[in-house]
PDB file of N, CA and C in Angstrom:
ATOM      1  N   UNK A   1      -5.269  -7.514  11.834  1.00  0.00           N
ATOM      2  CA  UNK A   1      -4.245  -7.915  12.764  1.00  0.00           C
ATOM      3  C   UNK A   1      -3.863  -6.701  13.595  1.00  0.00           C
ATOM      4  N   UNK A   2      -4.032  -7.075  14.884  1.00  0.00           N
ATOM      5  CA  UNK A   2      -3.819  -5.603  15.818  1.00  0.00           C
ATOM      6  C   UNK A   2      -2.102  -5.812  16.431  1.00  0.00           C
ATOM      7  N   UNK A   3      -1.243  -5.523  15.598  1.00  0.00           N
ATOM      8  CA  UNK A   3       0.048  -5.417  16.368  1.00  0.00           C
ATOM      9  C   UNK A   3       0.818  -4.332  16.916  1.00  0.00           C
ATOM     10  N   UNK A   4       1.333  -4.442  17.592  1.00  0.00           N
ATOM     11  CA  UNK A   4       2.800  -3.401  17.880  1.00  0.00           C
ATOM     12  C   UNK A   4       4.244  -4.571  18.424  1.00  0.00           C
ATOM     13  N   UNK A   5       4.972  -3.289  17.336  1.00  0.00           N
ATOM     14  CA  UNK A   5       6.613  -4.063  17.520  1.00  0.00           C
ATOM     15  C   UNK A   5       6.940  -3.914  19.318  1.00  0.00           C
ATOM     16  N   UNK A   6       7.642  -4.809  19.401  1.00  0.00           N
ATOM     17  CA  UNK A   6       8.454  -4.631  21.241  1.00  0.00           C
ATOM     18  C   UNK A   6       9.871  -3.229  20.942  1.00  0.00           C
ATOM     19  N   UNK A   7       9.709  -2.819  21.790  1.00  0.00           N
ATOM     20  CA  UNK A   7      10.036  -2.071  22.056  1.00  0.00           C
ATOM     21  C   UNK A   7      11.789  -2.020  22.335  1.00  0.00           C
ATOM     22  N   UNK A   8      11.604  -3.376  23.727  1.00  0.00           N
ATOM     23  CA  UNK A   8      12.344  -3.232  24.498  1.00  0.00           C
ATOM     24  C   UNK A   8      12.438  -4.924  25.301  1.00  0.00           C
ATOM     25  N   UNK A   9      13.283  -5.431  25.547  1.00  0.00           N
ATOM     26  CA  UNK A   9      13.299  -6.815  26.102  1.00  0.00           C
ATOM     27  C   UNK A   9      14.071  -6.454  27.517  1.00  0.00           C
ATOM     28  N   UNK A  10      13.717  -6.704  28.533  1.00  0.00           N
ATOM     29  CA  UNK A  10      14.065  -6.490  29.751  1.00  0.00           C
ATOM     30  C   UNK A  10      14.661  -8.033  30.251  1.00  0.00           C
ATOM     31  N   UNK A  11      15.369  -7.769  31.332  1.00  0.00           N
ATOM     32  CA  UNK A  11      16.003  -9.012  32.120  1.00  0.00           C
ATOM     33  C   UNK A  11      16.858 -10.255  31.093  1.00  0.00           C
ATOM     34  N   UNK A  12      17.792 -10.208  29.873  1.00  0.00           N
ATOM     35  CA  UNK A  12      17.963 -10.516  29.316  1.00  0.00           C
ATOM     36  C   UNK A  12      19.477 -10.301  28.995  1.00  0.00           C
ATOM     37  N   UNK A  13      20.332 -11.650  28.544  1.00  0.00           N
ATOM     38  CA  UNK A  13      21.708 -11.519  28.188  1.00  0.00           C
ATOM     39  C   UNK A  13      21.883 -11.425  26.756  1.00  0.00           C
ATOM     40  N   UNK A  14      23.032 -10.828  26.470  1.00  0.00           N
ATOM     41  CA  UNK A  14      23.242 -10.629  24.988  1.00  0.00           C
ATOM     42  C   UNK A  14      24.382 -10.712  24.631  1.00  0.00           C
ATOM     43  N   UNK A  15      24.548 -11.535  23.661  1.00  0.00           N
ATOM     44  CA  UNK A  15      25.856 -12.322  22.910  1.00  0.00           C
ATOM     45  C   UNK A  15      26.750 -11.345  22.200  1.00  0.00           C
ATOM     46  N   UNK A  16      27.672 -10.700  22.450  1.00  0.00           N
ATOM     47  CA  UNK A  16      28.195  -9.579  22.113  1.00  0.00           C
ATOM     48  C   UNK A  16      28.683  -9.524  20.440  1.00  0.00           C
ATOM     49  N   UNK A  17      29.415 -11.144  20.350  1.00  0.00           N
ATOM     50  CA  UNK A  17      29.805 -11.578  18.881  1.00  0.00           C
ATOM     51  C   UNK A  17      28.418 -11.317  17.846  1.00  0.00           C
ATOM     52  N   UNK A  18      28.323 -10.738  17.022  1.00  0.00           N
ATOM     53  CA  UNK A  18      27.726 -10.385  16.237  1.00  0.00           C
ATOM     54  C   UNK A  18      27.778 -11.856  15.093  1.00  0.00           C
ATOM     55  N   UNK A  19      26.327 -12.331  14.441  1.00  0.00           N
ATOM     56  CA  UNK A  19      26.132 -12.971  13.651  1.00  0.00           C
ATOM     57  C   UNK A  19      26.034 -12.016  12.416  1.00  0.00           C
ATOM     58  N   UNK A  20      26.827 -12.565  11.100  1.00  0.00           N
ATOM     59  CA  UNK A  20      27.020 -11.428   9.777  1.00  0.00           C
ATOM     60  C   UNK A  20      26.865 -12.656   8.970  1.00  0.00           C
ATOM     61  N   UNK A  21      26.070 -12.338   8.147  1.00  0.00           N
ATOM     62  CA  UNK A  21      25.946 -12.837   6.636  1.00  0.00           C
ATOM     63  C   UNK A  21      25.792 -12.077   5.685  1.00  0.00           C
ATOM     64  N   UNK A  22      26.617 -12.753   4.418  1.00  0.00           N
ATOM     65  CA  UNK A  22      25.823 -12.048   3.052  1.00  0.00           C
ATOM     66  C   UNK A  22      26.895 -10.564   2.875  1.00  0.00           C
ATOM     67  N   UNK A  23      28.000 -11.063   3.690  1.00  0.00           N
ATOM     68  CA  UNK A  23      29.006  -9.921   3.305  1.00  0.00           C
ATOM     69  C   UNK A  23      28.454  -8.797   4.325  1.00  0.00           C
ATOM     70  N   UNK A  24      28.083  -8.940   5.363  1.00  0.00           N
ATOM     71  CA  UNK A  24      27.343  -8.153   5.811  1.00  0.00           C
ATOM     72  C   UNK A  24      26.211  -7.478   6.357  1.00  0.00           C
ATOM     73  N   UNK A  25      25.695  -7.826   4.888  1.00  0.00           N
ATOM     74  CA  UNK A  25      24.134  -7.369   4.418  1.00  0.00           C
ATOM     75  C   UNK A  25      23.294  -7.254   5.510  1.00  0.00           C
ATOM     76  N   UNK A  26      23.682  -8.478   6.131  1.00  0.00           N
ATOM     77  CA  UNK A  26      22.572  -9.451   7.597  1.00  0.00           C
ATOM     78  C   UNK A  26      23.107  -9.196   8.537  1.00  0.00           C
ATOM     79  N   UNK A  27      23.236  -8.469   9.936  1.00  0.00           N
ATOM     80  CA  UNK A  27      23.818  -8.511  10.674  1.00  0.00           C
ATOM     81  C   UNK A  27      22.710  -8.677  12.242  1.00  0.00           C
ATOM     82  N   UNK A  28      22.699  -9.591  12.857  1.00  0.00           N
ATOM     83  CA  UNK A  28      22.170 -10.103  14.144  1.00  0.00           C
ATOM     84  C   UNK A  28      23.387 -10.437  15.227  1.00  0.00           C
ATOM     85  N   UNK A  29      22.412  -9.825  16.530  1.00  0.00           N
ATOM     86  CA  UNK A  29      22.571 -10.434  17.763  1.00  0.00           C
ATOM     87  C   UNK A  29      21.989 -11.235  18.315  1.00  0.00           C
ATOM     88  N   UNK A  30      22.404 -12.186  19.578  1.00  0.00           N
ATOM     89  CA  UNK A  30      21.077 -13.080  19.811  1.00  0.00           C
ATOM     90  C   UNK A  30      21.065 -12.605  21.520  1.00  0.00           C
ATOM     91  N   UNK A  31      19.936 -12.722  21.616  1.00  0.00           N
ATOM     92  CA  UNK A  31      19.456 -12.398  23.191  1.00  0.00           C
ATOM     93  C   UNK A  31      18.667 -13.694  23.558  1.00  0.00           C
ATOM     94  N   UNK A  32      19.253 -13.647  25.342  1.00  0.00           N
ATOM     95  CA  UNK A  32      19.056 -15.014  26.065  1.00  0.00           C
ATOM     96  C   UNK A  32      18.132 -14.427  26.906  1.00  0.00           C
ATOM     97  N   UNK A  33      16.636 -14.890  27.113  1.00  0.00           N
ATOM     98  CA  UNK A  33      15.605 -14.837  28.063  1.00  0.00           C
ATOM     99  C   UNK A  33      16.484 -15.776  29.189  1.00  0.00           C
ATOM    100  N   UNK A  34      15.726 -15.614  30.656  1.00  0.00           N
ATOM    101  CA  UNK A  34      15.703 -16.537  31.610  1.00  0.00           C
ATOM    102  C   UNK A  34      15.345 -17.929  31.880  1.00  0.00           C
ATOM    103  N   UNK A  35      14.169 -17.629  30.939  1.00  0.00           N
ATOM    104  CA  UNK A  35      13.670 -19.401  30.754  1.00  0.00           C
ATOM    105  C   UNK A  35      14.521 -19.728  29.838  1.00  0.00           C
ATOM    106  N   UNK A  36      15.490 -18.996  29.146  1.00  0.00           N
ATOM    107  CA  UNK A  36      16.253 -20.358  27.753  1.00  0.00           C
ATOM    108  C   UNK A  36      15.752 -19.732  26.731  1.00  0.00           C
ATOM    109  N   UNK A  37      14.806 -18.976  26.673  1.00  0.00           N
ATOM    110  CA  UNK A  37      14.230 -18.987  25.120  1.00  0.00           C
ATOM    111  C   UNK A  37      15.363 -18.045  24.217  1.00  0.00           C
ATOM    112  N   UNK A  38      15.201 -17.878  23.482  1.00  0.00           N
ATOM    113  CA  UNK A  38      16.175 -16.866  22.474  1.00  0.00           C
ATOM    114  C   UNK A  38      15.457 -16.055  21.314  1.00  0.00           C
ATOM    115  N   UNK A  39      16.056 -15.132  21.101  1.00  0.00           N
ATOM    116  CA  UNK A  39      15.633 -14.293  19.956  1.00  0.00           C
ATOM    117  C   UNK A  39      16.852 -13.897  19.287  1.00  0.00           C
ATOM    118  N   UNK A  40      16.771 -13.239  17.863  1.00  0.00           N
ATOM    119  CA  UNK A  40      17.424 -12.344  17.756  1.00  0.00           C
ATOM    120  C   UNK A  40      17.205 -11.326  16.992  1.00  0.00           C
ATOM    121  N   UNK A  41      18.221 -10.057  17.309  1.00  0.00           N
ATOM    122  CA  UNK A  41      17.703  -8.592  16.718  1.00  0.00           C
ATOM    123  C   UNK A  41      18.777  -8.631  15.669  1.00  0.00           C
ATOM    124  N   UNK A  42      17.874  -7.828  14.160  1.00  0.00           N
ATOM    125  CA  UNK A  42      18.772  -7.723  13.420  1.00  0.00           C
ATOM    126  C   UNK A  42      18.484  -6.586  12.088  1.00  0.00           C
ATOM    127  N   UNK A  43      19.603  -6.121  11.616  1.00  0.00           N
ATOM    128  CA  UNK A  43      18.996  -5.246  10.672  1.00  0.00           C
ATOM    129  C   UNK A  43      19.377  -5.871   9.225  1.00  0.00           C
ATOM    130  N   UNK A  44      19.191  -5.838   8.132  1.00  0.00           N
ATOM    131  CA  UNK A  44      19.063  -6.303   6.807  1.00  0.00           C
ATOM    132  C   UNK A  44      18.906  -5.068   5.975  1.00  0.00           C
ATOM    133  N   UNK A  45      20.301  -4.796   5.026  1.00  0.00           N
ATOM    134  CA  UNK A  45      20.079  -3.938   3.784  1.00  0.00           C
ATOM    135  C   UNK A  45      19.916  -4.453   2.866  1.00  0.00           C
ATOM    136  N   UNK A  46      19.466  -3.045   2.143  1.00  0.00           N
ATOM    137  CA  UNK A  46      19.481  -3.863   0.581  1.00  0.00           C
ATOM    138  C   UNK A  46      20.020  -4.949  -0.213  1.00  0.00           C
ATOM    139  N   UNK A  47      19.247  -6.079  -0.512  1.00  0.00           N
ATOM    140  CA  UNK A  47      19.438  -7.062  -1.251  1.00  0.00           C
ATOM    141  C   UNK A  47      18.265  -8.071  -1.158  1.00  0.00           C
ATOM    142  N   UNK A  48      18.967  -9.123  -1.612  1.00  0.00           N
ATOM    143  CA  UNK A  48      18.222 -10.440  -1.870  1.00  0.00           C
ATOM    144  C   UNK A  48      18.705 -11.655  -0.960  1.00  0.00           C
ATOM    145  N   UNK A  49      18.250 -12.352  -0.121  1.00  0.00           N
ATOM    146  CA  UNK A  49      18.837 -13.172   0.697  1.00  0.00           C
ATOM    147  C   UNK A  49      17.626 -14.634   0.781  1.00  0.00           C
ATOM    148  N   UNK A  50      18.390 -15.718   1.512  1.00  0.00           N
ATOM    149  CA  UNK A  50      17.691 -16.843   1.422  1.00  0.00           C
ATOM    150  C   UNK A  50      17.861 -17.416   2.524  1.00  0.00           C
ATOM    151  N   UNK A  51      17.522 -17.582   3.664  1.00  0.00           N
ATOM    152  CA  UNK A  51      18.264 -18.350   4.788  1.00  0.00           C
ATOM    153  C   UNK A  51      17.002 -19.496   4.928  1.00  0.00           C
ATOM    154  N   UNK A  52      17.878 -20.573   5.664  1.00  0.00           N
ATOM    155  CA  UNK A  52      17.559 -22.092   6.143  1.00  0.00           C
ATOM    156  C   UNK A  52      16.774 -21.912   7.895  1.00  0.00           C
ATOM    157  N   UNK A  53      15.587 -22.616   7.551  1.00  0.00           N
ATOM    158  CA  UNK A  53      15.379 -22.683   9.210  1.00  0.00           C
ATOM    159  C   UNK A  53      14.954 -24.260   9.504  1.00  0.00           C
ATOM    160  N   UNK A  54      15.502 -24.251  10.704  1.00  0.00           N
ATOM    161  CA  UNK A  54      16.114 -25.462  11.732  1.00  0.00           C
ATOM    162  C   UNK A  54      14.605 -25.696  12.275  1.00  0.00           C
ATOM    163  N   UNK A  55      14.130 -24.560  13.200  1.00  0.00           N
ATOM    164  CA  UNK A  55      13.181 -24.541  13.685  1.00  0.00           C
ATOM    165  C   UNK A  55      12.047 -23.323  13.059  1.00  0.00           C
ATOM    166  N   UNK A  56      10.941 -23.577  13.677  1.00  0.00           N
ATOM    167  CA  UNK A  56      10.160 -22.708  13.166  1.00  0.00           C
ATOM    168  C   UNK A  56      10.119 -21.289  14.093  1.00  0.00           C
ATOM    169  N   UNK A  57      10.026 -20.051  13.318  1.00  0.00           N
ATOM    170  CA  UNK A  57      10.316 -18.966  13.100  1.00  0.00           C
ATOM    171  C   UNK A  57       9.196 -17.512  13.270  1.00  0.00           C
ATOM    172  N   UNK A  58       9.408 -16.775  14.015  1.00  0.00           N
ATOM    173  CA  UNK A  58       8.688 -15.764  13.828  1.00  0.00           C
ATOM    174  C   UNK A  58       9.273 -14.196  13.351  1.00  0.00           C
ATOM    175  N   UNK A  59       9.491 -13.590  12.144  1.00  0.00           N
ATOM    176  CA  UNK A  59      10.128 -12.523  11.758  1.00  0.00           C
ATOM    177  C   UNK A  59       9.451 -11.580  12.151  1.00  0.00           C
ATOM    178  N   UNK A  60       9.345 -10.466  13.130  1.00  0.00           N
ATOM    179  CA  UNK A  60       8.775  -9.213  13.185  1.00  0.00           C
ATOM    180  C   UNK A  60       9.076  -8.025  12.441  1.00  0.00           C
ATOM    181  N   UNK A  61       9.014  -7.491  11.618  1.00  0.00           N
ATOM    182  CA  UNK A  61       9.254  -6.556  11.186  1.00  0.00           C
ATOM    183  C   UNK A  61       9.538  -4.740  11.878  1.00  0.00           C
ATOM    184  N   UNK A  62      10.513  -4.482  12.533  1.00  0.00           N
ATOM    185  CA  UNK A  62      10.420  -3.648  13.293  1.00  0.00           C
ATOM    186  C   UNK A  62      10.530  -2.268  13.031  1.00  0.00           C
ATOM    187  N   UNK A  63      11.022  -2.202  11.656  1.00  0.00           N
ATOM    188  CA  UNK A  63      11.163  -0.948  11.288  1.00  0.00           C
ATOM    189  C   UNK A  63      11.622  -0.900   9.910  1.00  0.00           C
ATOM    190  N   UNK A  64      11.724   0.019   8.953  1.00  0.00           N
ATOM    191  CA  UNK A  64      11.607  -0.703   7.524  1.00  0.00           C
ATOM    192  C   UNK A  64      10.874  -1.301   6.511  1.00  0.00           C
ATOM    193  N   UNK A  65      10.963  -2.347   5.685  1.00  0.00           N
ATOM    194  CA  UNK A  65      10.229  -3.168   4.886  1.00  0.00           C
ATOM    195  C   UNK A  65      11.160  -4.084   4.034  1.00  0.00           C
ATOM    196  N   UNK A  66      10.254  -4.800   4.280  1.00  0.00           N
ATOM    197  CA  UNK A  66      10.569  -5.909   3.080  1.00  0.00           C
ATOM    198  C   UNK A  66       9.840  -6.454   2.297  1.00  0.00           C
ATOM    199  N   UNK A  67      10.033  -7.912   1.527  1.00  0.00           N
ATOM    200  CA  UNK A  67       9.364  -8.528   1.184  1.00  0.00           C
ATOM    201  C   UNK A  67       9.716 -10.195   0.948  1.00  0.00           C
ATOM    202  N   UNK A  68       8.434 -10.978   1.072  1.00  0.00           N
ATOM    203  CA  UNK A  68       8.647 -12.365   1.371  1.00  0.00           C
ATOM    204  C   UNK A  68       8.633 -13.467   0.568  1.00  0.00           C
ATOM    205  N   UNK A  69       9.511 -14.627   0.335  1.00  0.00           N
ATOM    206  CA  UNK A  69       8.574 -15.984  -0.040  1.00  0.00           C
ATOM    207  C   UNK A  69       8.923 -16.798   0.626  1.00  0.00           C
ATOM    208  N   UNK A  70       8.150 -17.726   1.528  1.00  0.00           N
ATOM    209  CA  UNK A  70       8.168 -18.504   2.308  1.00  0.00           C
ATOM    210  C   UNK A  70       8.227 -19.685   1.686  1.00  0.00           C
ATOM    211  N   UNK A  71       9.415 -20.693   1.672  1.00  0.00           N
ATOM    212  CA  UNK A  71       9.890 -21.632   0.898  1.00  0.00           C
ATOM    213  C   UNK A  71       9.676 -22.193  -0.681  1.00  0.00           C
ATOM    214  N   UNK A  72       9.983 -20.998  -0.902  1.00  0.00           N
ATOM    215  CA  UNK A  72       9.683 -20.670  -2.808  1.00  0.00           C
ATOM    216  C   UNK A  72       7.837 -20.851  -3.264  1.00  0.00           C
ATOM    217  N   UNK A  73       7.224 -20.247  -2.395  1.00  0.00           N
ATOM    218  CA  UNK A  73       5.720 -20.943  -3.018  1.00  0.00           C
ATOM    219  C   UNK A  73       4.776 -19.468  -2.887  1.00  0.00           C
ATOM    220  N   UNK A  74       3.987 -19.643  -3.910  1.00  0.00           N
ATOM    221  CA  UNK A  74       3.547 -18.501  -3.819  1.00  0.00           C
ATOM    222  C   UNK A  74       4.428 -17.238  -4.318  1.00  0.00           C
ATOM    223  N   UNK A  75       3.568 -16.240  -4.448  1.00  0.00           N
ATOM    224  CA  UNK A  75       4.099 -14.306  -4.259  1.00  0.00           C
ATOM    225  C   UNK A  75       5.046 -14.399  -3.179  1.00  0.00           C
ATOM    226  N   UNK A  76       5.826 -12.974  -4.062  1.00  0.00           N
ATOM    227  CA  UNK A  76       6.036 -12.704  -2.634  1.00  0.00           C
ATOM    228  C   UNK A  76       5.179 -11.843  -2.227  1.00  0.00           C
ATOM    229  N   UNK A  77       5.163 -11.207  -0.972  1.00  0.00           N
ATOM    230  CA  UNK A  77       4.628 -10.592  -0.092  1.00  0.00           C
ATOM    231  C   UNK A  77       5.376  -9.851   0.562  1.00  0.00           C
ATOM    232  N   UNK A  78       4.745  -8.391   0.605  1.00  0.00           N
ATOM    233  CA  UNK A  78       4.944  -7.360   1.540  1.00  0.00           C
ATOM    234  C   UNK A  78       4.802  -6.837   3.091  1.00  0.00           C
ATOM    235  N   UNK A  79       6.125  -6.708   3.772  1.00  0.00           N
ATOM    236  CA  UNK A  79       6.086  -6.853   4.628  1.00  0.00           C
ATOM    237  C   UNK A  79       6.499  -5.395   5.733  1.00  0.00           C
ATOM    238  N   UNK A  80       5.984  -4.270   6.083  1.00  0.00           N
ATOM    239  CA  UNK A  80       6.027  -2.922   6.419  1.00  0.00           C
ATOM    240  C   UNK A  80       6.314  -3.094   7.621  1.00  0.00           C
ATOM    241  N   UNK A  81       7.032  -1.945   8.756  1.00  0.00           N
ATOM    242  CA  UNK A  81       7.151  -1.973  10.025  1.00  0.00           C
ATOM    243  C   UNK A  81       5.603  -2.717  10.781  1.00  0.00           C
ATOM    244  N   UNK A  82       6.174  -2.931  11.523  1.00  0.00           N
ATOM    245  CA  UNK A  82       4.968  -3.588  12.695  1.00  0.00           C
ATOM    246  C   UNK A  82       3.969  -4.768  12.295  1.00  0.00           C
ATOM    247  N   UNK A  83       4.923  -5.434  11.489  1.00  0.00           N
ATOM    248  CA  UNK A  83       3.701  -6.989  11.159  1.00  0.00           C
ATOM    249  C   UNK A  83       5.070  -7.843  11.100  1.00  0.00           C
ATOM    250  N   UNK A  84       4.491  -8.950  10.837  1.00  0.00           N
ATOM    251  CA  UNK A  84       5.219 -10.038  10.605  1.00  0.00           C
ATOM    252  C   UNK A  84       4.849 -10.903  10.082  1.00  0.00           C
ATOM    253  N   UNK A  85       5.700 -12.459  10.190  1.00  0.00           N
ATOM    254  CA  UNK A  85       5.661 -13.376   9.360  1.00  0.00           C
ATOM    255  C   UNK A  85       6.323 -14.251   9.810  1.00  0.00           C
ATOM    256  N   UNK A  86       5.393 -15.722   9.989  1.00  0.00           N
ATOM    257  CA  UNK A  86       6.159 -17.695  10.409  1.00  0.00           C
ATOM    258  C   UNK A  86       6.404 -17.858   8.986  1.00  0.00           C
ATOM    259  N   UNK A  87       7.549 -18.898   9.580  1.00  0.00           N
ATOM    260  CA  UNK A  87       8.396 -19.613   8.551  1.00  0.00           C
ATOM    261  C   UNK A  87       8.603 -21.312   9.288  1.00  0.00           C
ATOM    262  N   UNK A  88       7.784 -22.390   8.906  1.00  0.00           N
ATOM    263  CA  UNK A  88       8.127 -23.224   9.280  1.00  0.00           C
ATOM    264  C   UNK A  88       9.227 -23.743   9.429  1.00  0.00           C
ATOM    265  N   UNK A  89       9.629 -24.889  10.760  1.00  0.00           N
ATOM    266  CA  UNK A  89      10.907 -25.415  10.619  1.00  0.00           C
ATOM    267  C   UNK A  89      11.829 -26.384   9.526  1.00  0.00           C
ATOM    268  N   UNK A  90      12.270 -26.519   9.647  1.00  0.00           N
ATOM    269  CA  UNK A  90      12.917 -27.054   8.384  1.00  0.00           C
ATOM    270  C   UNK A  90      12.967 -26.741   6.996  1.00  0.00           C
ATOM    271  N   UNK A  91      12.715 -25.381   6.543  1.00  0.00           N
ATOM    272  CA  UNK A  91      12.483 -24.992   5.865  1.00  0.00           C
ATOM    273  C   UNK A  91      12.855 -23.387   4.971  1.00  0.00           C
ATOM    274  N   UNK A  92      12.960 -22.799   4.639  1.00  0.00           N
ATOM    275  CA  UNK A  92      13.378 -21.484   4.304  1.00  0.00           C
ATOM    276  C   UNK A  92      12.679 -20.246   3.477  1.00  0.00           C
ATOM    277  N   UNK A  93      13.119 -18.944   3.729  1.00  0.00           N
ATOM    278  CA  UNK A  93      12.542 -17.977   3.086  1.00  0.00           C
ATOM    279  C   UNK A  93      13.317 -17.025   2.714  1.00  0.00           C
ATOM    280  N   UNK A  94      12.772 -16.580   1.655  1.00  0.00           N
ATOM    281  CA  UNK A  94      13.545 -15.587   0.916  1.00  0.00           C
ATOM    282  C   UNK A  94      13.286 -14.239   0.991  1.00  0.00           C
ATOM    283  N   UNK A  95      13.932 -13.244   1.289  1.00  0.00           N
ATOM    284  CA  UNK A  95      13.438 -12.010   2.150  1.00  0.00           C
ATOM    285  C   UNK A  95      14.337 -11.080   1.271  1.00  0.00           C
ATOM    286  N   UNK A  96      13.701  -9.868   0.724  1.00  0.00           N
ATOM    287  CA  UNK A  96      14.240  -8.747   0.486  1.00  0.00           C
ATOM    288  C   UNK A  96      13.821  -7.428   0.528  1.00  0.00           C
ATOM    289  N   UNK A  97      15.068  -6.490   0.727  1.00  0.00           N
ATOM    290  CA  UNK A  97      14.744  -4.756   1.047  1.00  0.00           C
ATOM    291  C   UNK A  97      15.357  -4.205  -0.077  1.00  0.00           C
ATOM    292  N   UNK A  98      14.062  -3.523  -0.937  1.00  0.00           N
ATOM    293  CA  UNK A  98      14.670  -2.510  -1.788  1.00  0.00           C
ATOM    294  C   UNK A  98      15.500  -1.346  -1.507  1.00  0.00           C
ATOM    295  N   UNK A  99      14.995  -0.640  -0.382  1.00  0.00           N
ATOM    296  CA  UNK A  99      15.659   0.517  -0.440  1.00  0.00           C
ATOM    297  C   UNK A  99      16.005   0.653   1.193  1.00  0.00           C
ATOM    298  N   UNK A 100      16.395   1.131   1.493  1.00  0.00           N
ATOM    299  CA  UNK A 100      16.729   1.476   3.256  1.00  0.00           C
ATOM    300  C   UNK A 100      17.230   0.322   4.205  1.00  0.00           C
ATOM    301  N   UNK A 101      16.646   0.045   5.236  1.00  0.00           N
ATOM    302  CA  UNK A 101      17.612  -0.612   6.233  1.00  0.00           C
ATOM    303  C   UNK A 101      15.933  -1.694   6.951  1.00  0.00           C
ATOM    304  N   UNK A 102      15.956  -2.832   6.854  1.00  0.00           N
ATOM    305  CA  UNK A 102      14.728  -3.576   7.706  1.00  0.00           C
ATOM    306  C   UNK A 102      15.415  -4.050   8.768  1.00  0.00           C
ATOM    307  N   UNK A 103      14.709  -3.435   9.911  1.00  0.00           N
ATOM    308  CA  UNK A 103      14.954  -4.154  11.269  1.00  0.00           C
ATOM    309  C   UNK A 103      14.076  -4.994  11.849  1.00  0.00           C
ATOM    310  N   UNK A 104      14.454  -6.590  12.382  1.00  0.00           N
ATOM    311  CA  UNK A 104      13.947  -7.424  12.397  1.00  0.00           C
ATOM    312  C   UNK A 104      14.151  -7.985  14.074  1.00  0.00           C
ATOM    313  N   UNK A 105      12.623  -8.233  14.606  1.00  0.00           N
ATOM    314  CA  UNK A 105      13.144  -9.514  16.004  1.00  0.00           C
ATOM    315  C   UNK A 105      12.942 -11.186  15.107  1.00  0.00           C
ATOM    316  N   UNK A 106      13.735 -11.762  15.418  1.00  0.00           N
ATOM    317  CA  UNK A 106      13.233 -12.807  15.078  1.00  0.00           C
ATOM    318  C   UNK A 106      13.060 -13.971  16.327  1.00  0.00           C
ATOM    319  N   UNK A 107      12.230 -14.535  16.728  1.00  0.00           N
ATOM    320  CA  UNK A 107      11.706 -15.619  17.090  1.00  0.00           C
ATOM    321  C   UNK A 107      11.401 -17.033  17.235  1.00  0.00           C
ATOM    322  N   UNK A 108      12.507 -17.543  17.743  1.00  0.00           N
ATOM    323  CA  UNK A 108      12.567 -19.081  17.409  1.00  0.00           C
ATOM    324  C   UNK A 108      11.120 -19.744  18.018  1.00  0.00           C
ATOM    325  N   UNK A 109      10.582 -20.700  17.514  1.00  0.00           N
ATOM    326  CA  UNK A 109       9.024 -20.927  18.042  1.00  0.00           C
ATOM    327  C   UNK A 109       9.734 -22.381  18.174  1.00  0.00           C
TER     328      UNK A 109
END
C-alpha cells in the first residue's frame, strides 16, 4: 500500500465547537469541504474506546498508533502513522492507543 497522510486541507470551514468523548480521551473537529463533504480531525489518548458508525468510514492514521477491531470480528490489528482503515456503515470499531497521542482524519464515505 503506497500512502501518505494529508497534510493540509485547503478551501475549507471548520466547526470551532469541539466534539469530546470518553471524558476527553477523543477529541475532534469537523471540517466542511465545498461540495458538502465532511471530515474530521482528531487526536485519541490512551485508552480503549468503541464508537458507532452511521455511515461508512475511513480512519487515517496520521500520526501515532493504534490498534483495531472492526465490529468485534477478528484480531485486532495494528495500525502506525500513515495507513489506515474502513469501517462499514452501520456498524462499529474498537480502537486503542497504548502509549502516546493517535492523530486521526476521519472520512465519512
Amino acid at each position: 500500500m503506497d500512502y501518505r497522510s494529508p497534510e493540509q486541507f485547503d478551501n475549507v470551514t471548520t466547526t470551532c465547537k469541539a466534539n469530546v468523548y470518553f471524558d476527553g480521551k477523543v477529541v475532534s473537529h469537523t471540517i466542511t469541504f465545498a461540495d458538502g463533504s465532511r471530515k474530521t480531525l482528531g487526536l485519541i489518548y490512551p485508552g480503549s474506546f468503541k464508537f458507532n458508525t452511521g455511515v461508512a468510514e475511513r480512519m487515517e492514521i496520521i500520526a501515532g498508533a493504534c490498534r483495531v477491531r472492526i465490529a468485534g470480528k477478528g484480531d485486532w490489528i495494528g495500525f502506525p502513522a500513515e495507513t489506515w482503515f474502513d469501517v462499514p456503515a452501520n456498524s462499529f470499531f474498537e480502537i486503542e492507543v497504548a502509549e502516546g497521542i493517535a492523530e486521526y482524519v476521519c472520512t465519512f464515505l
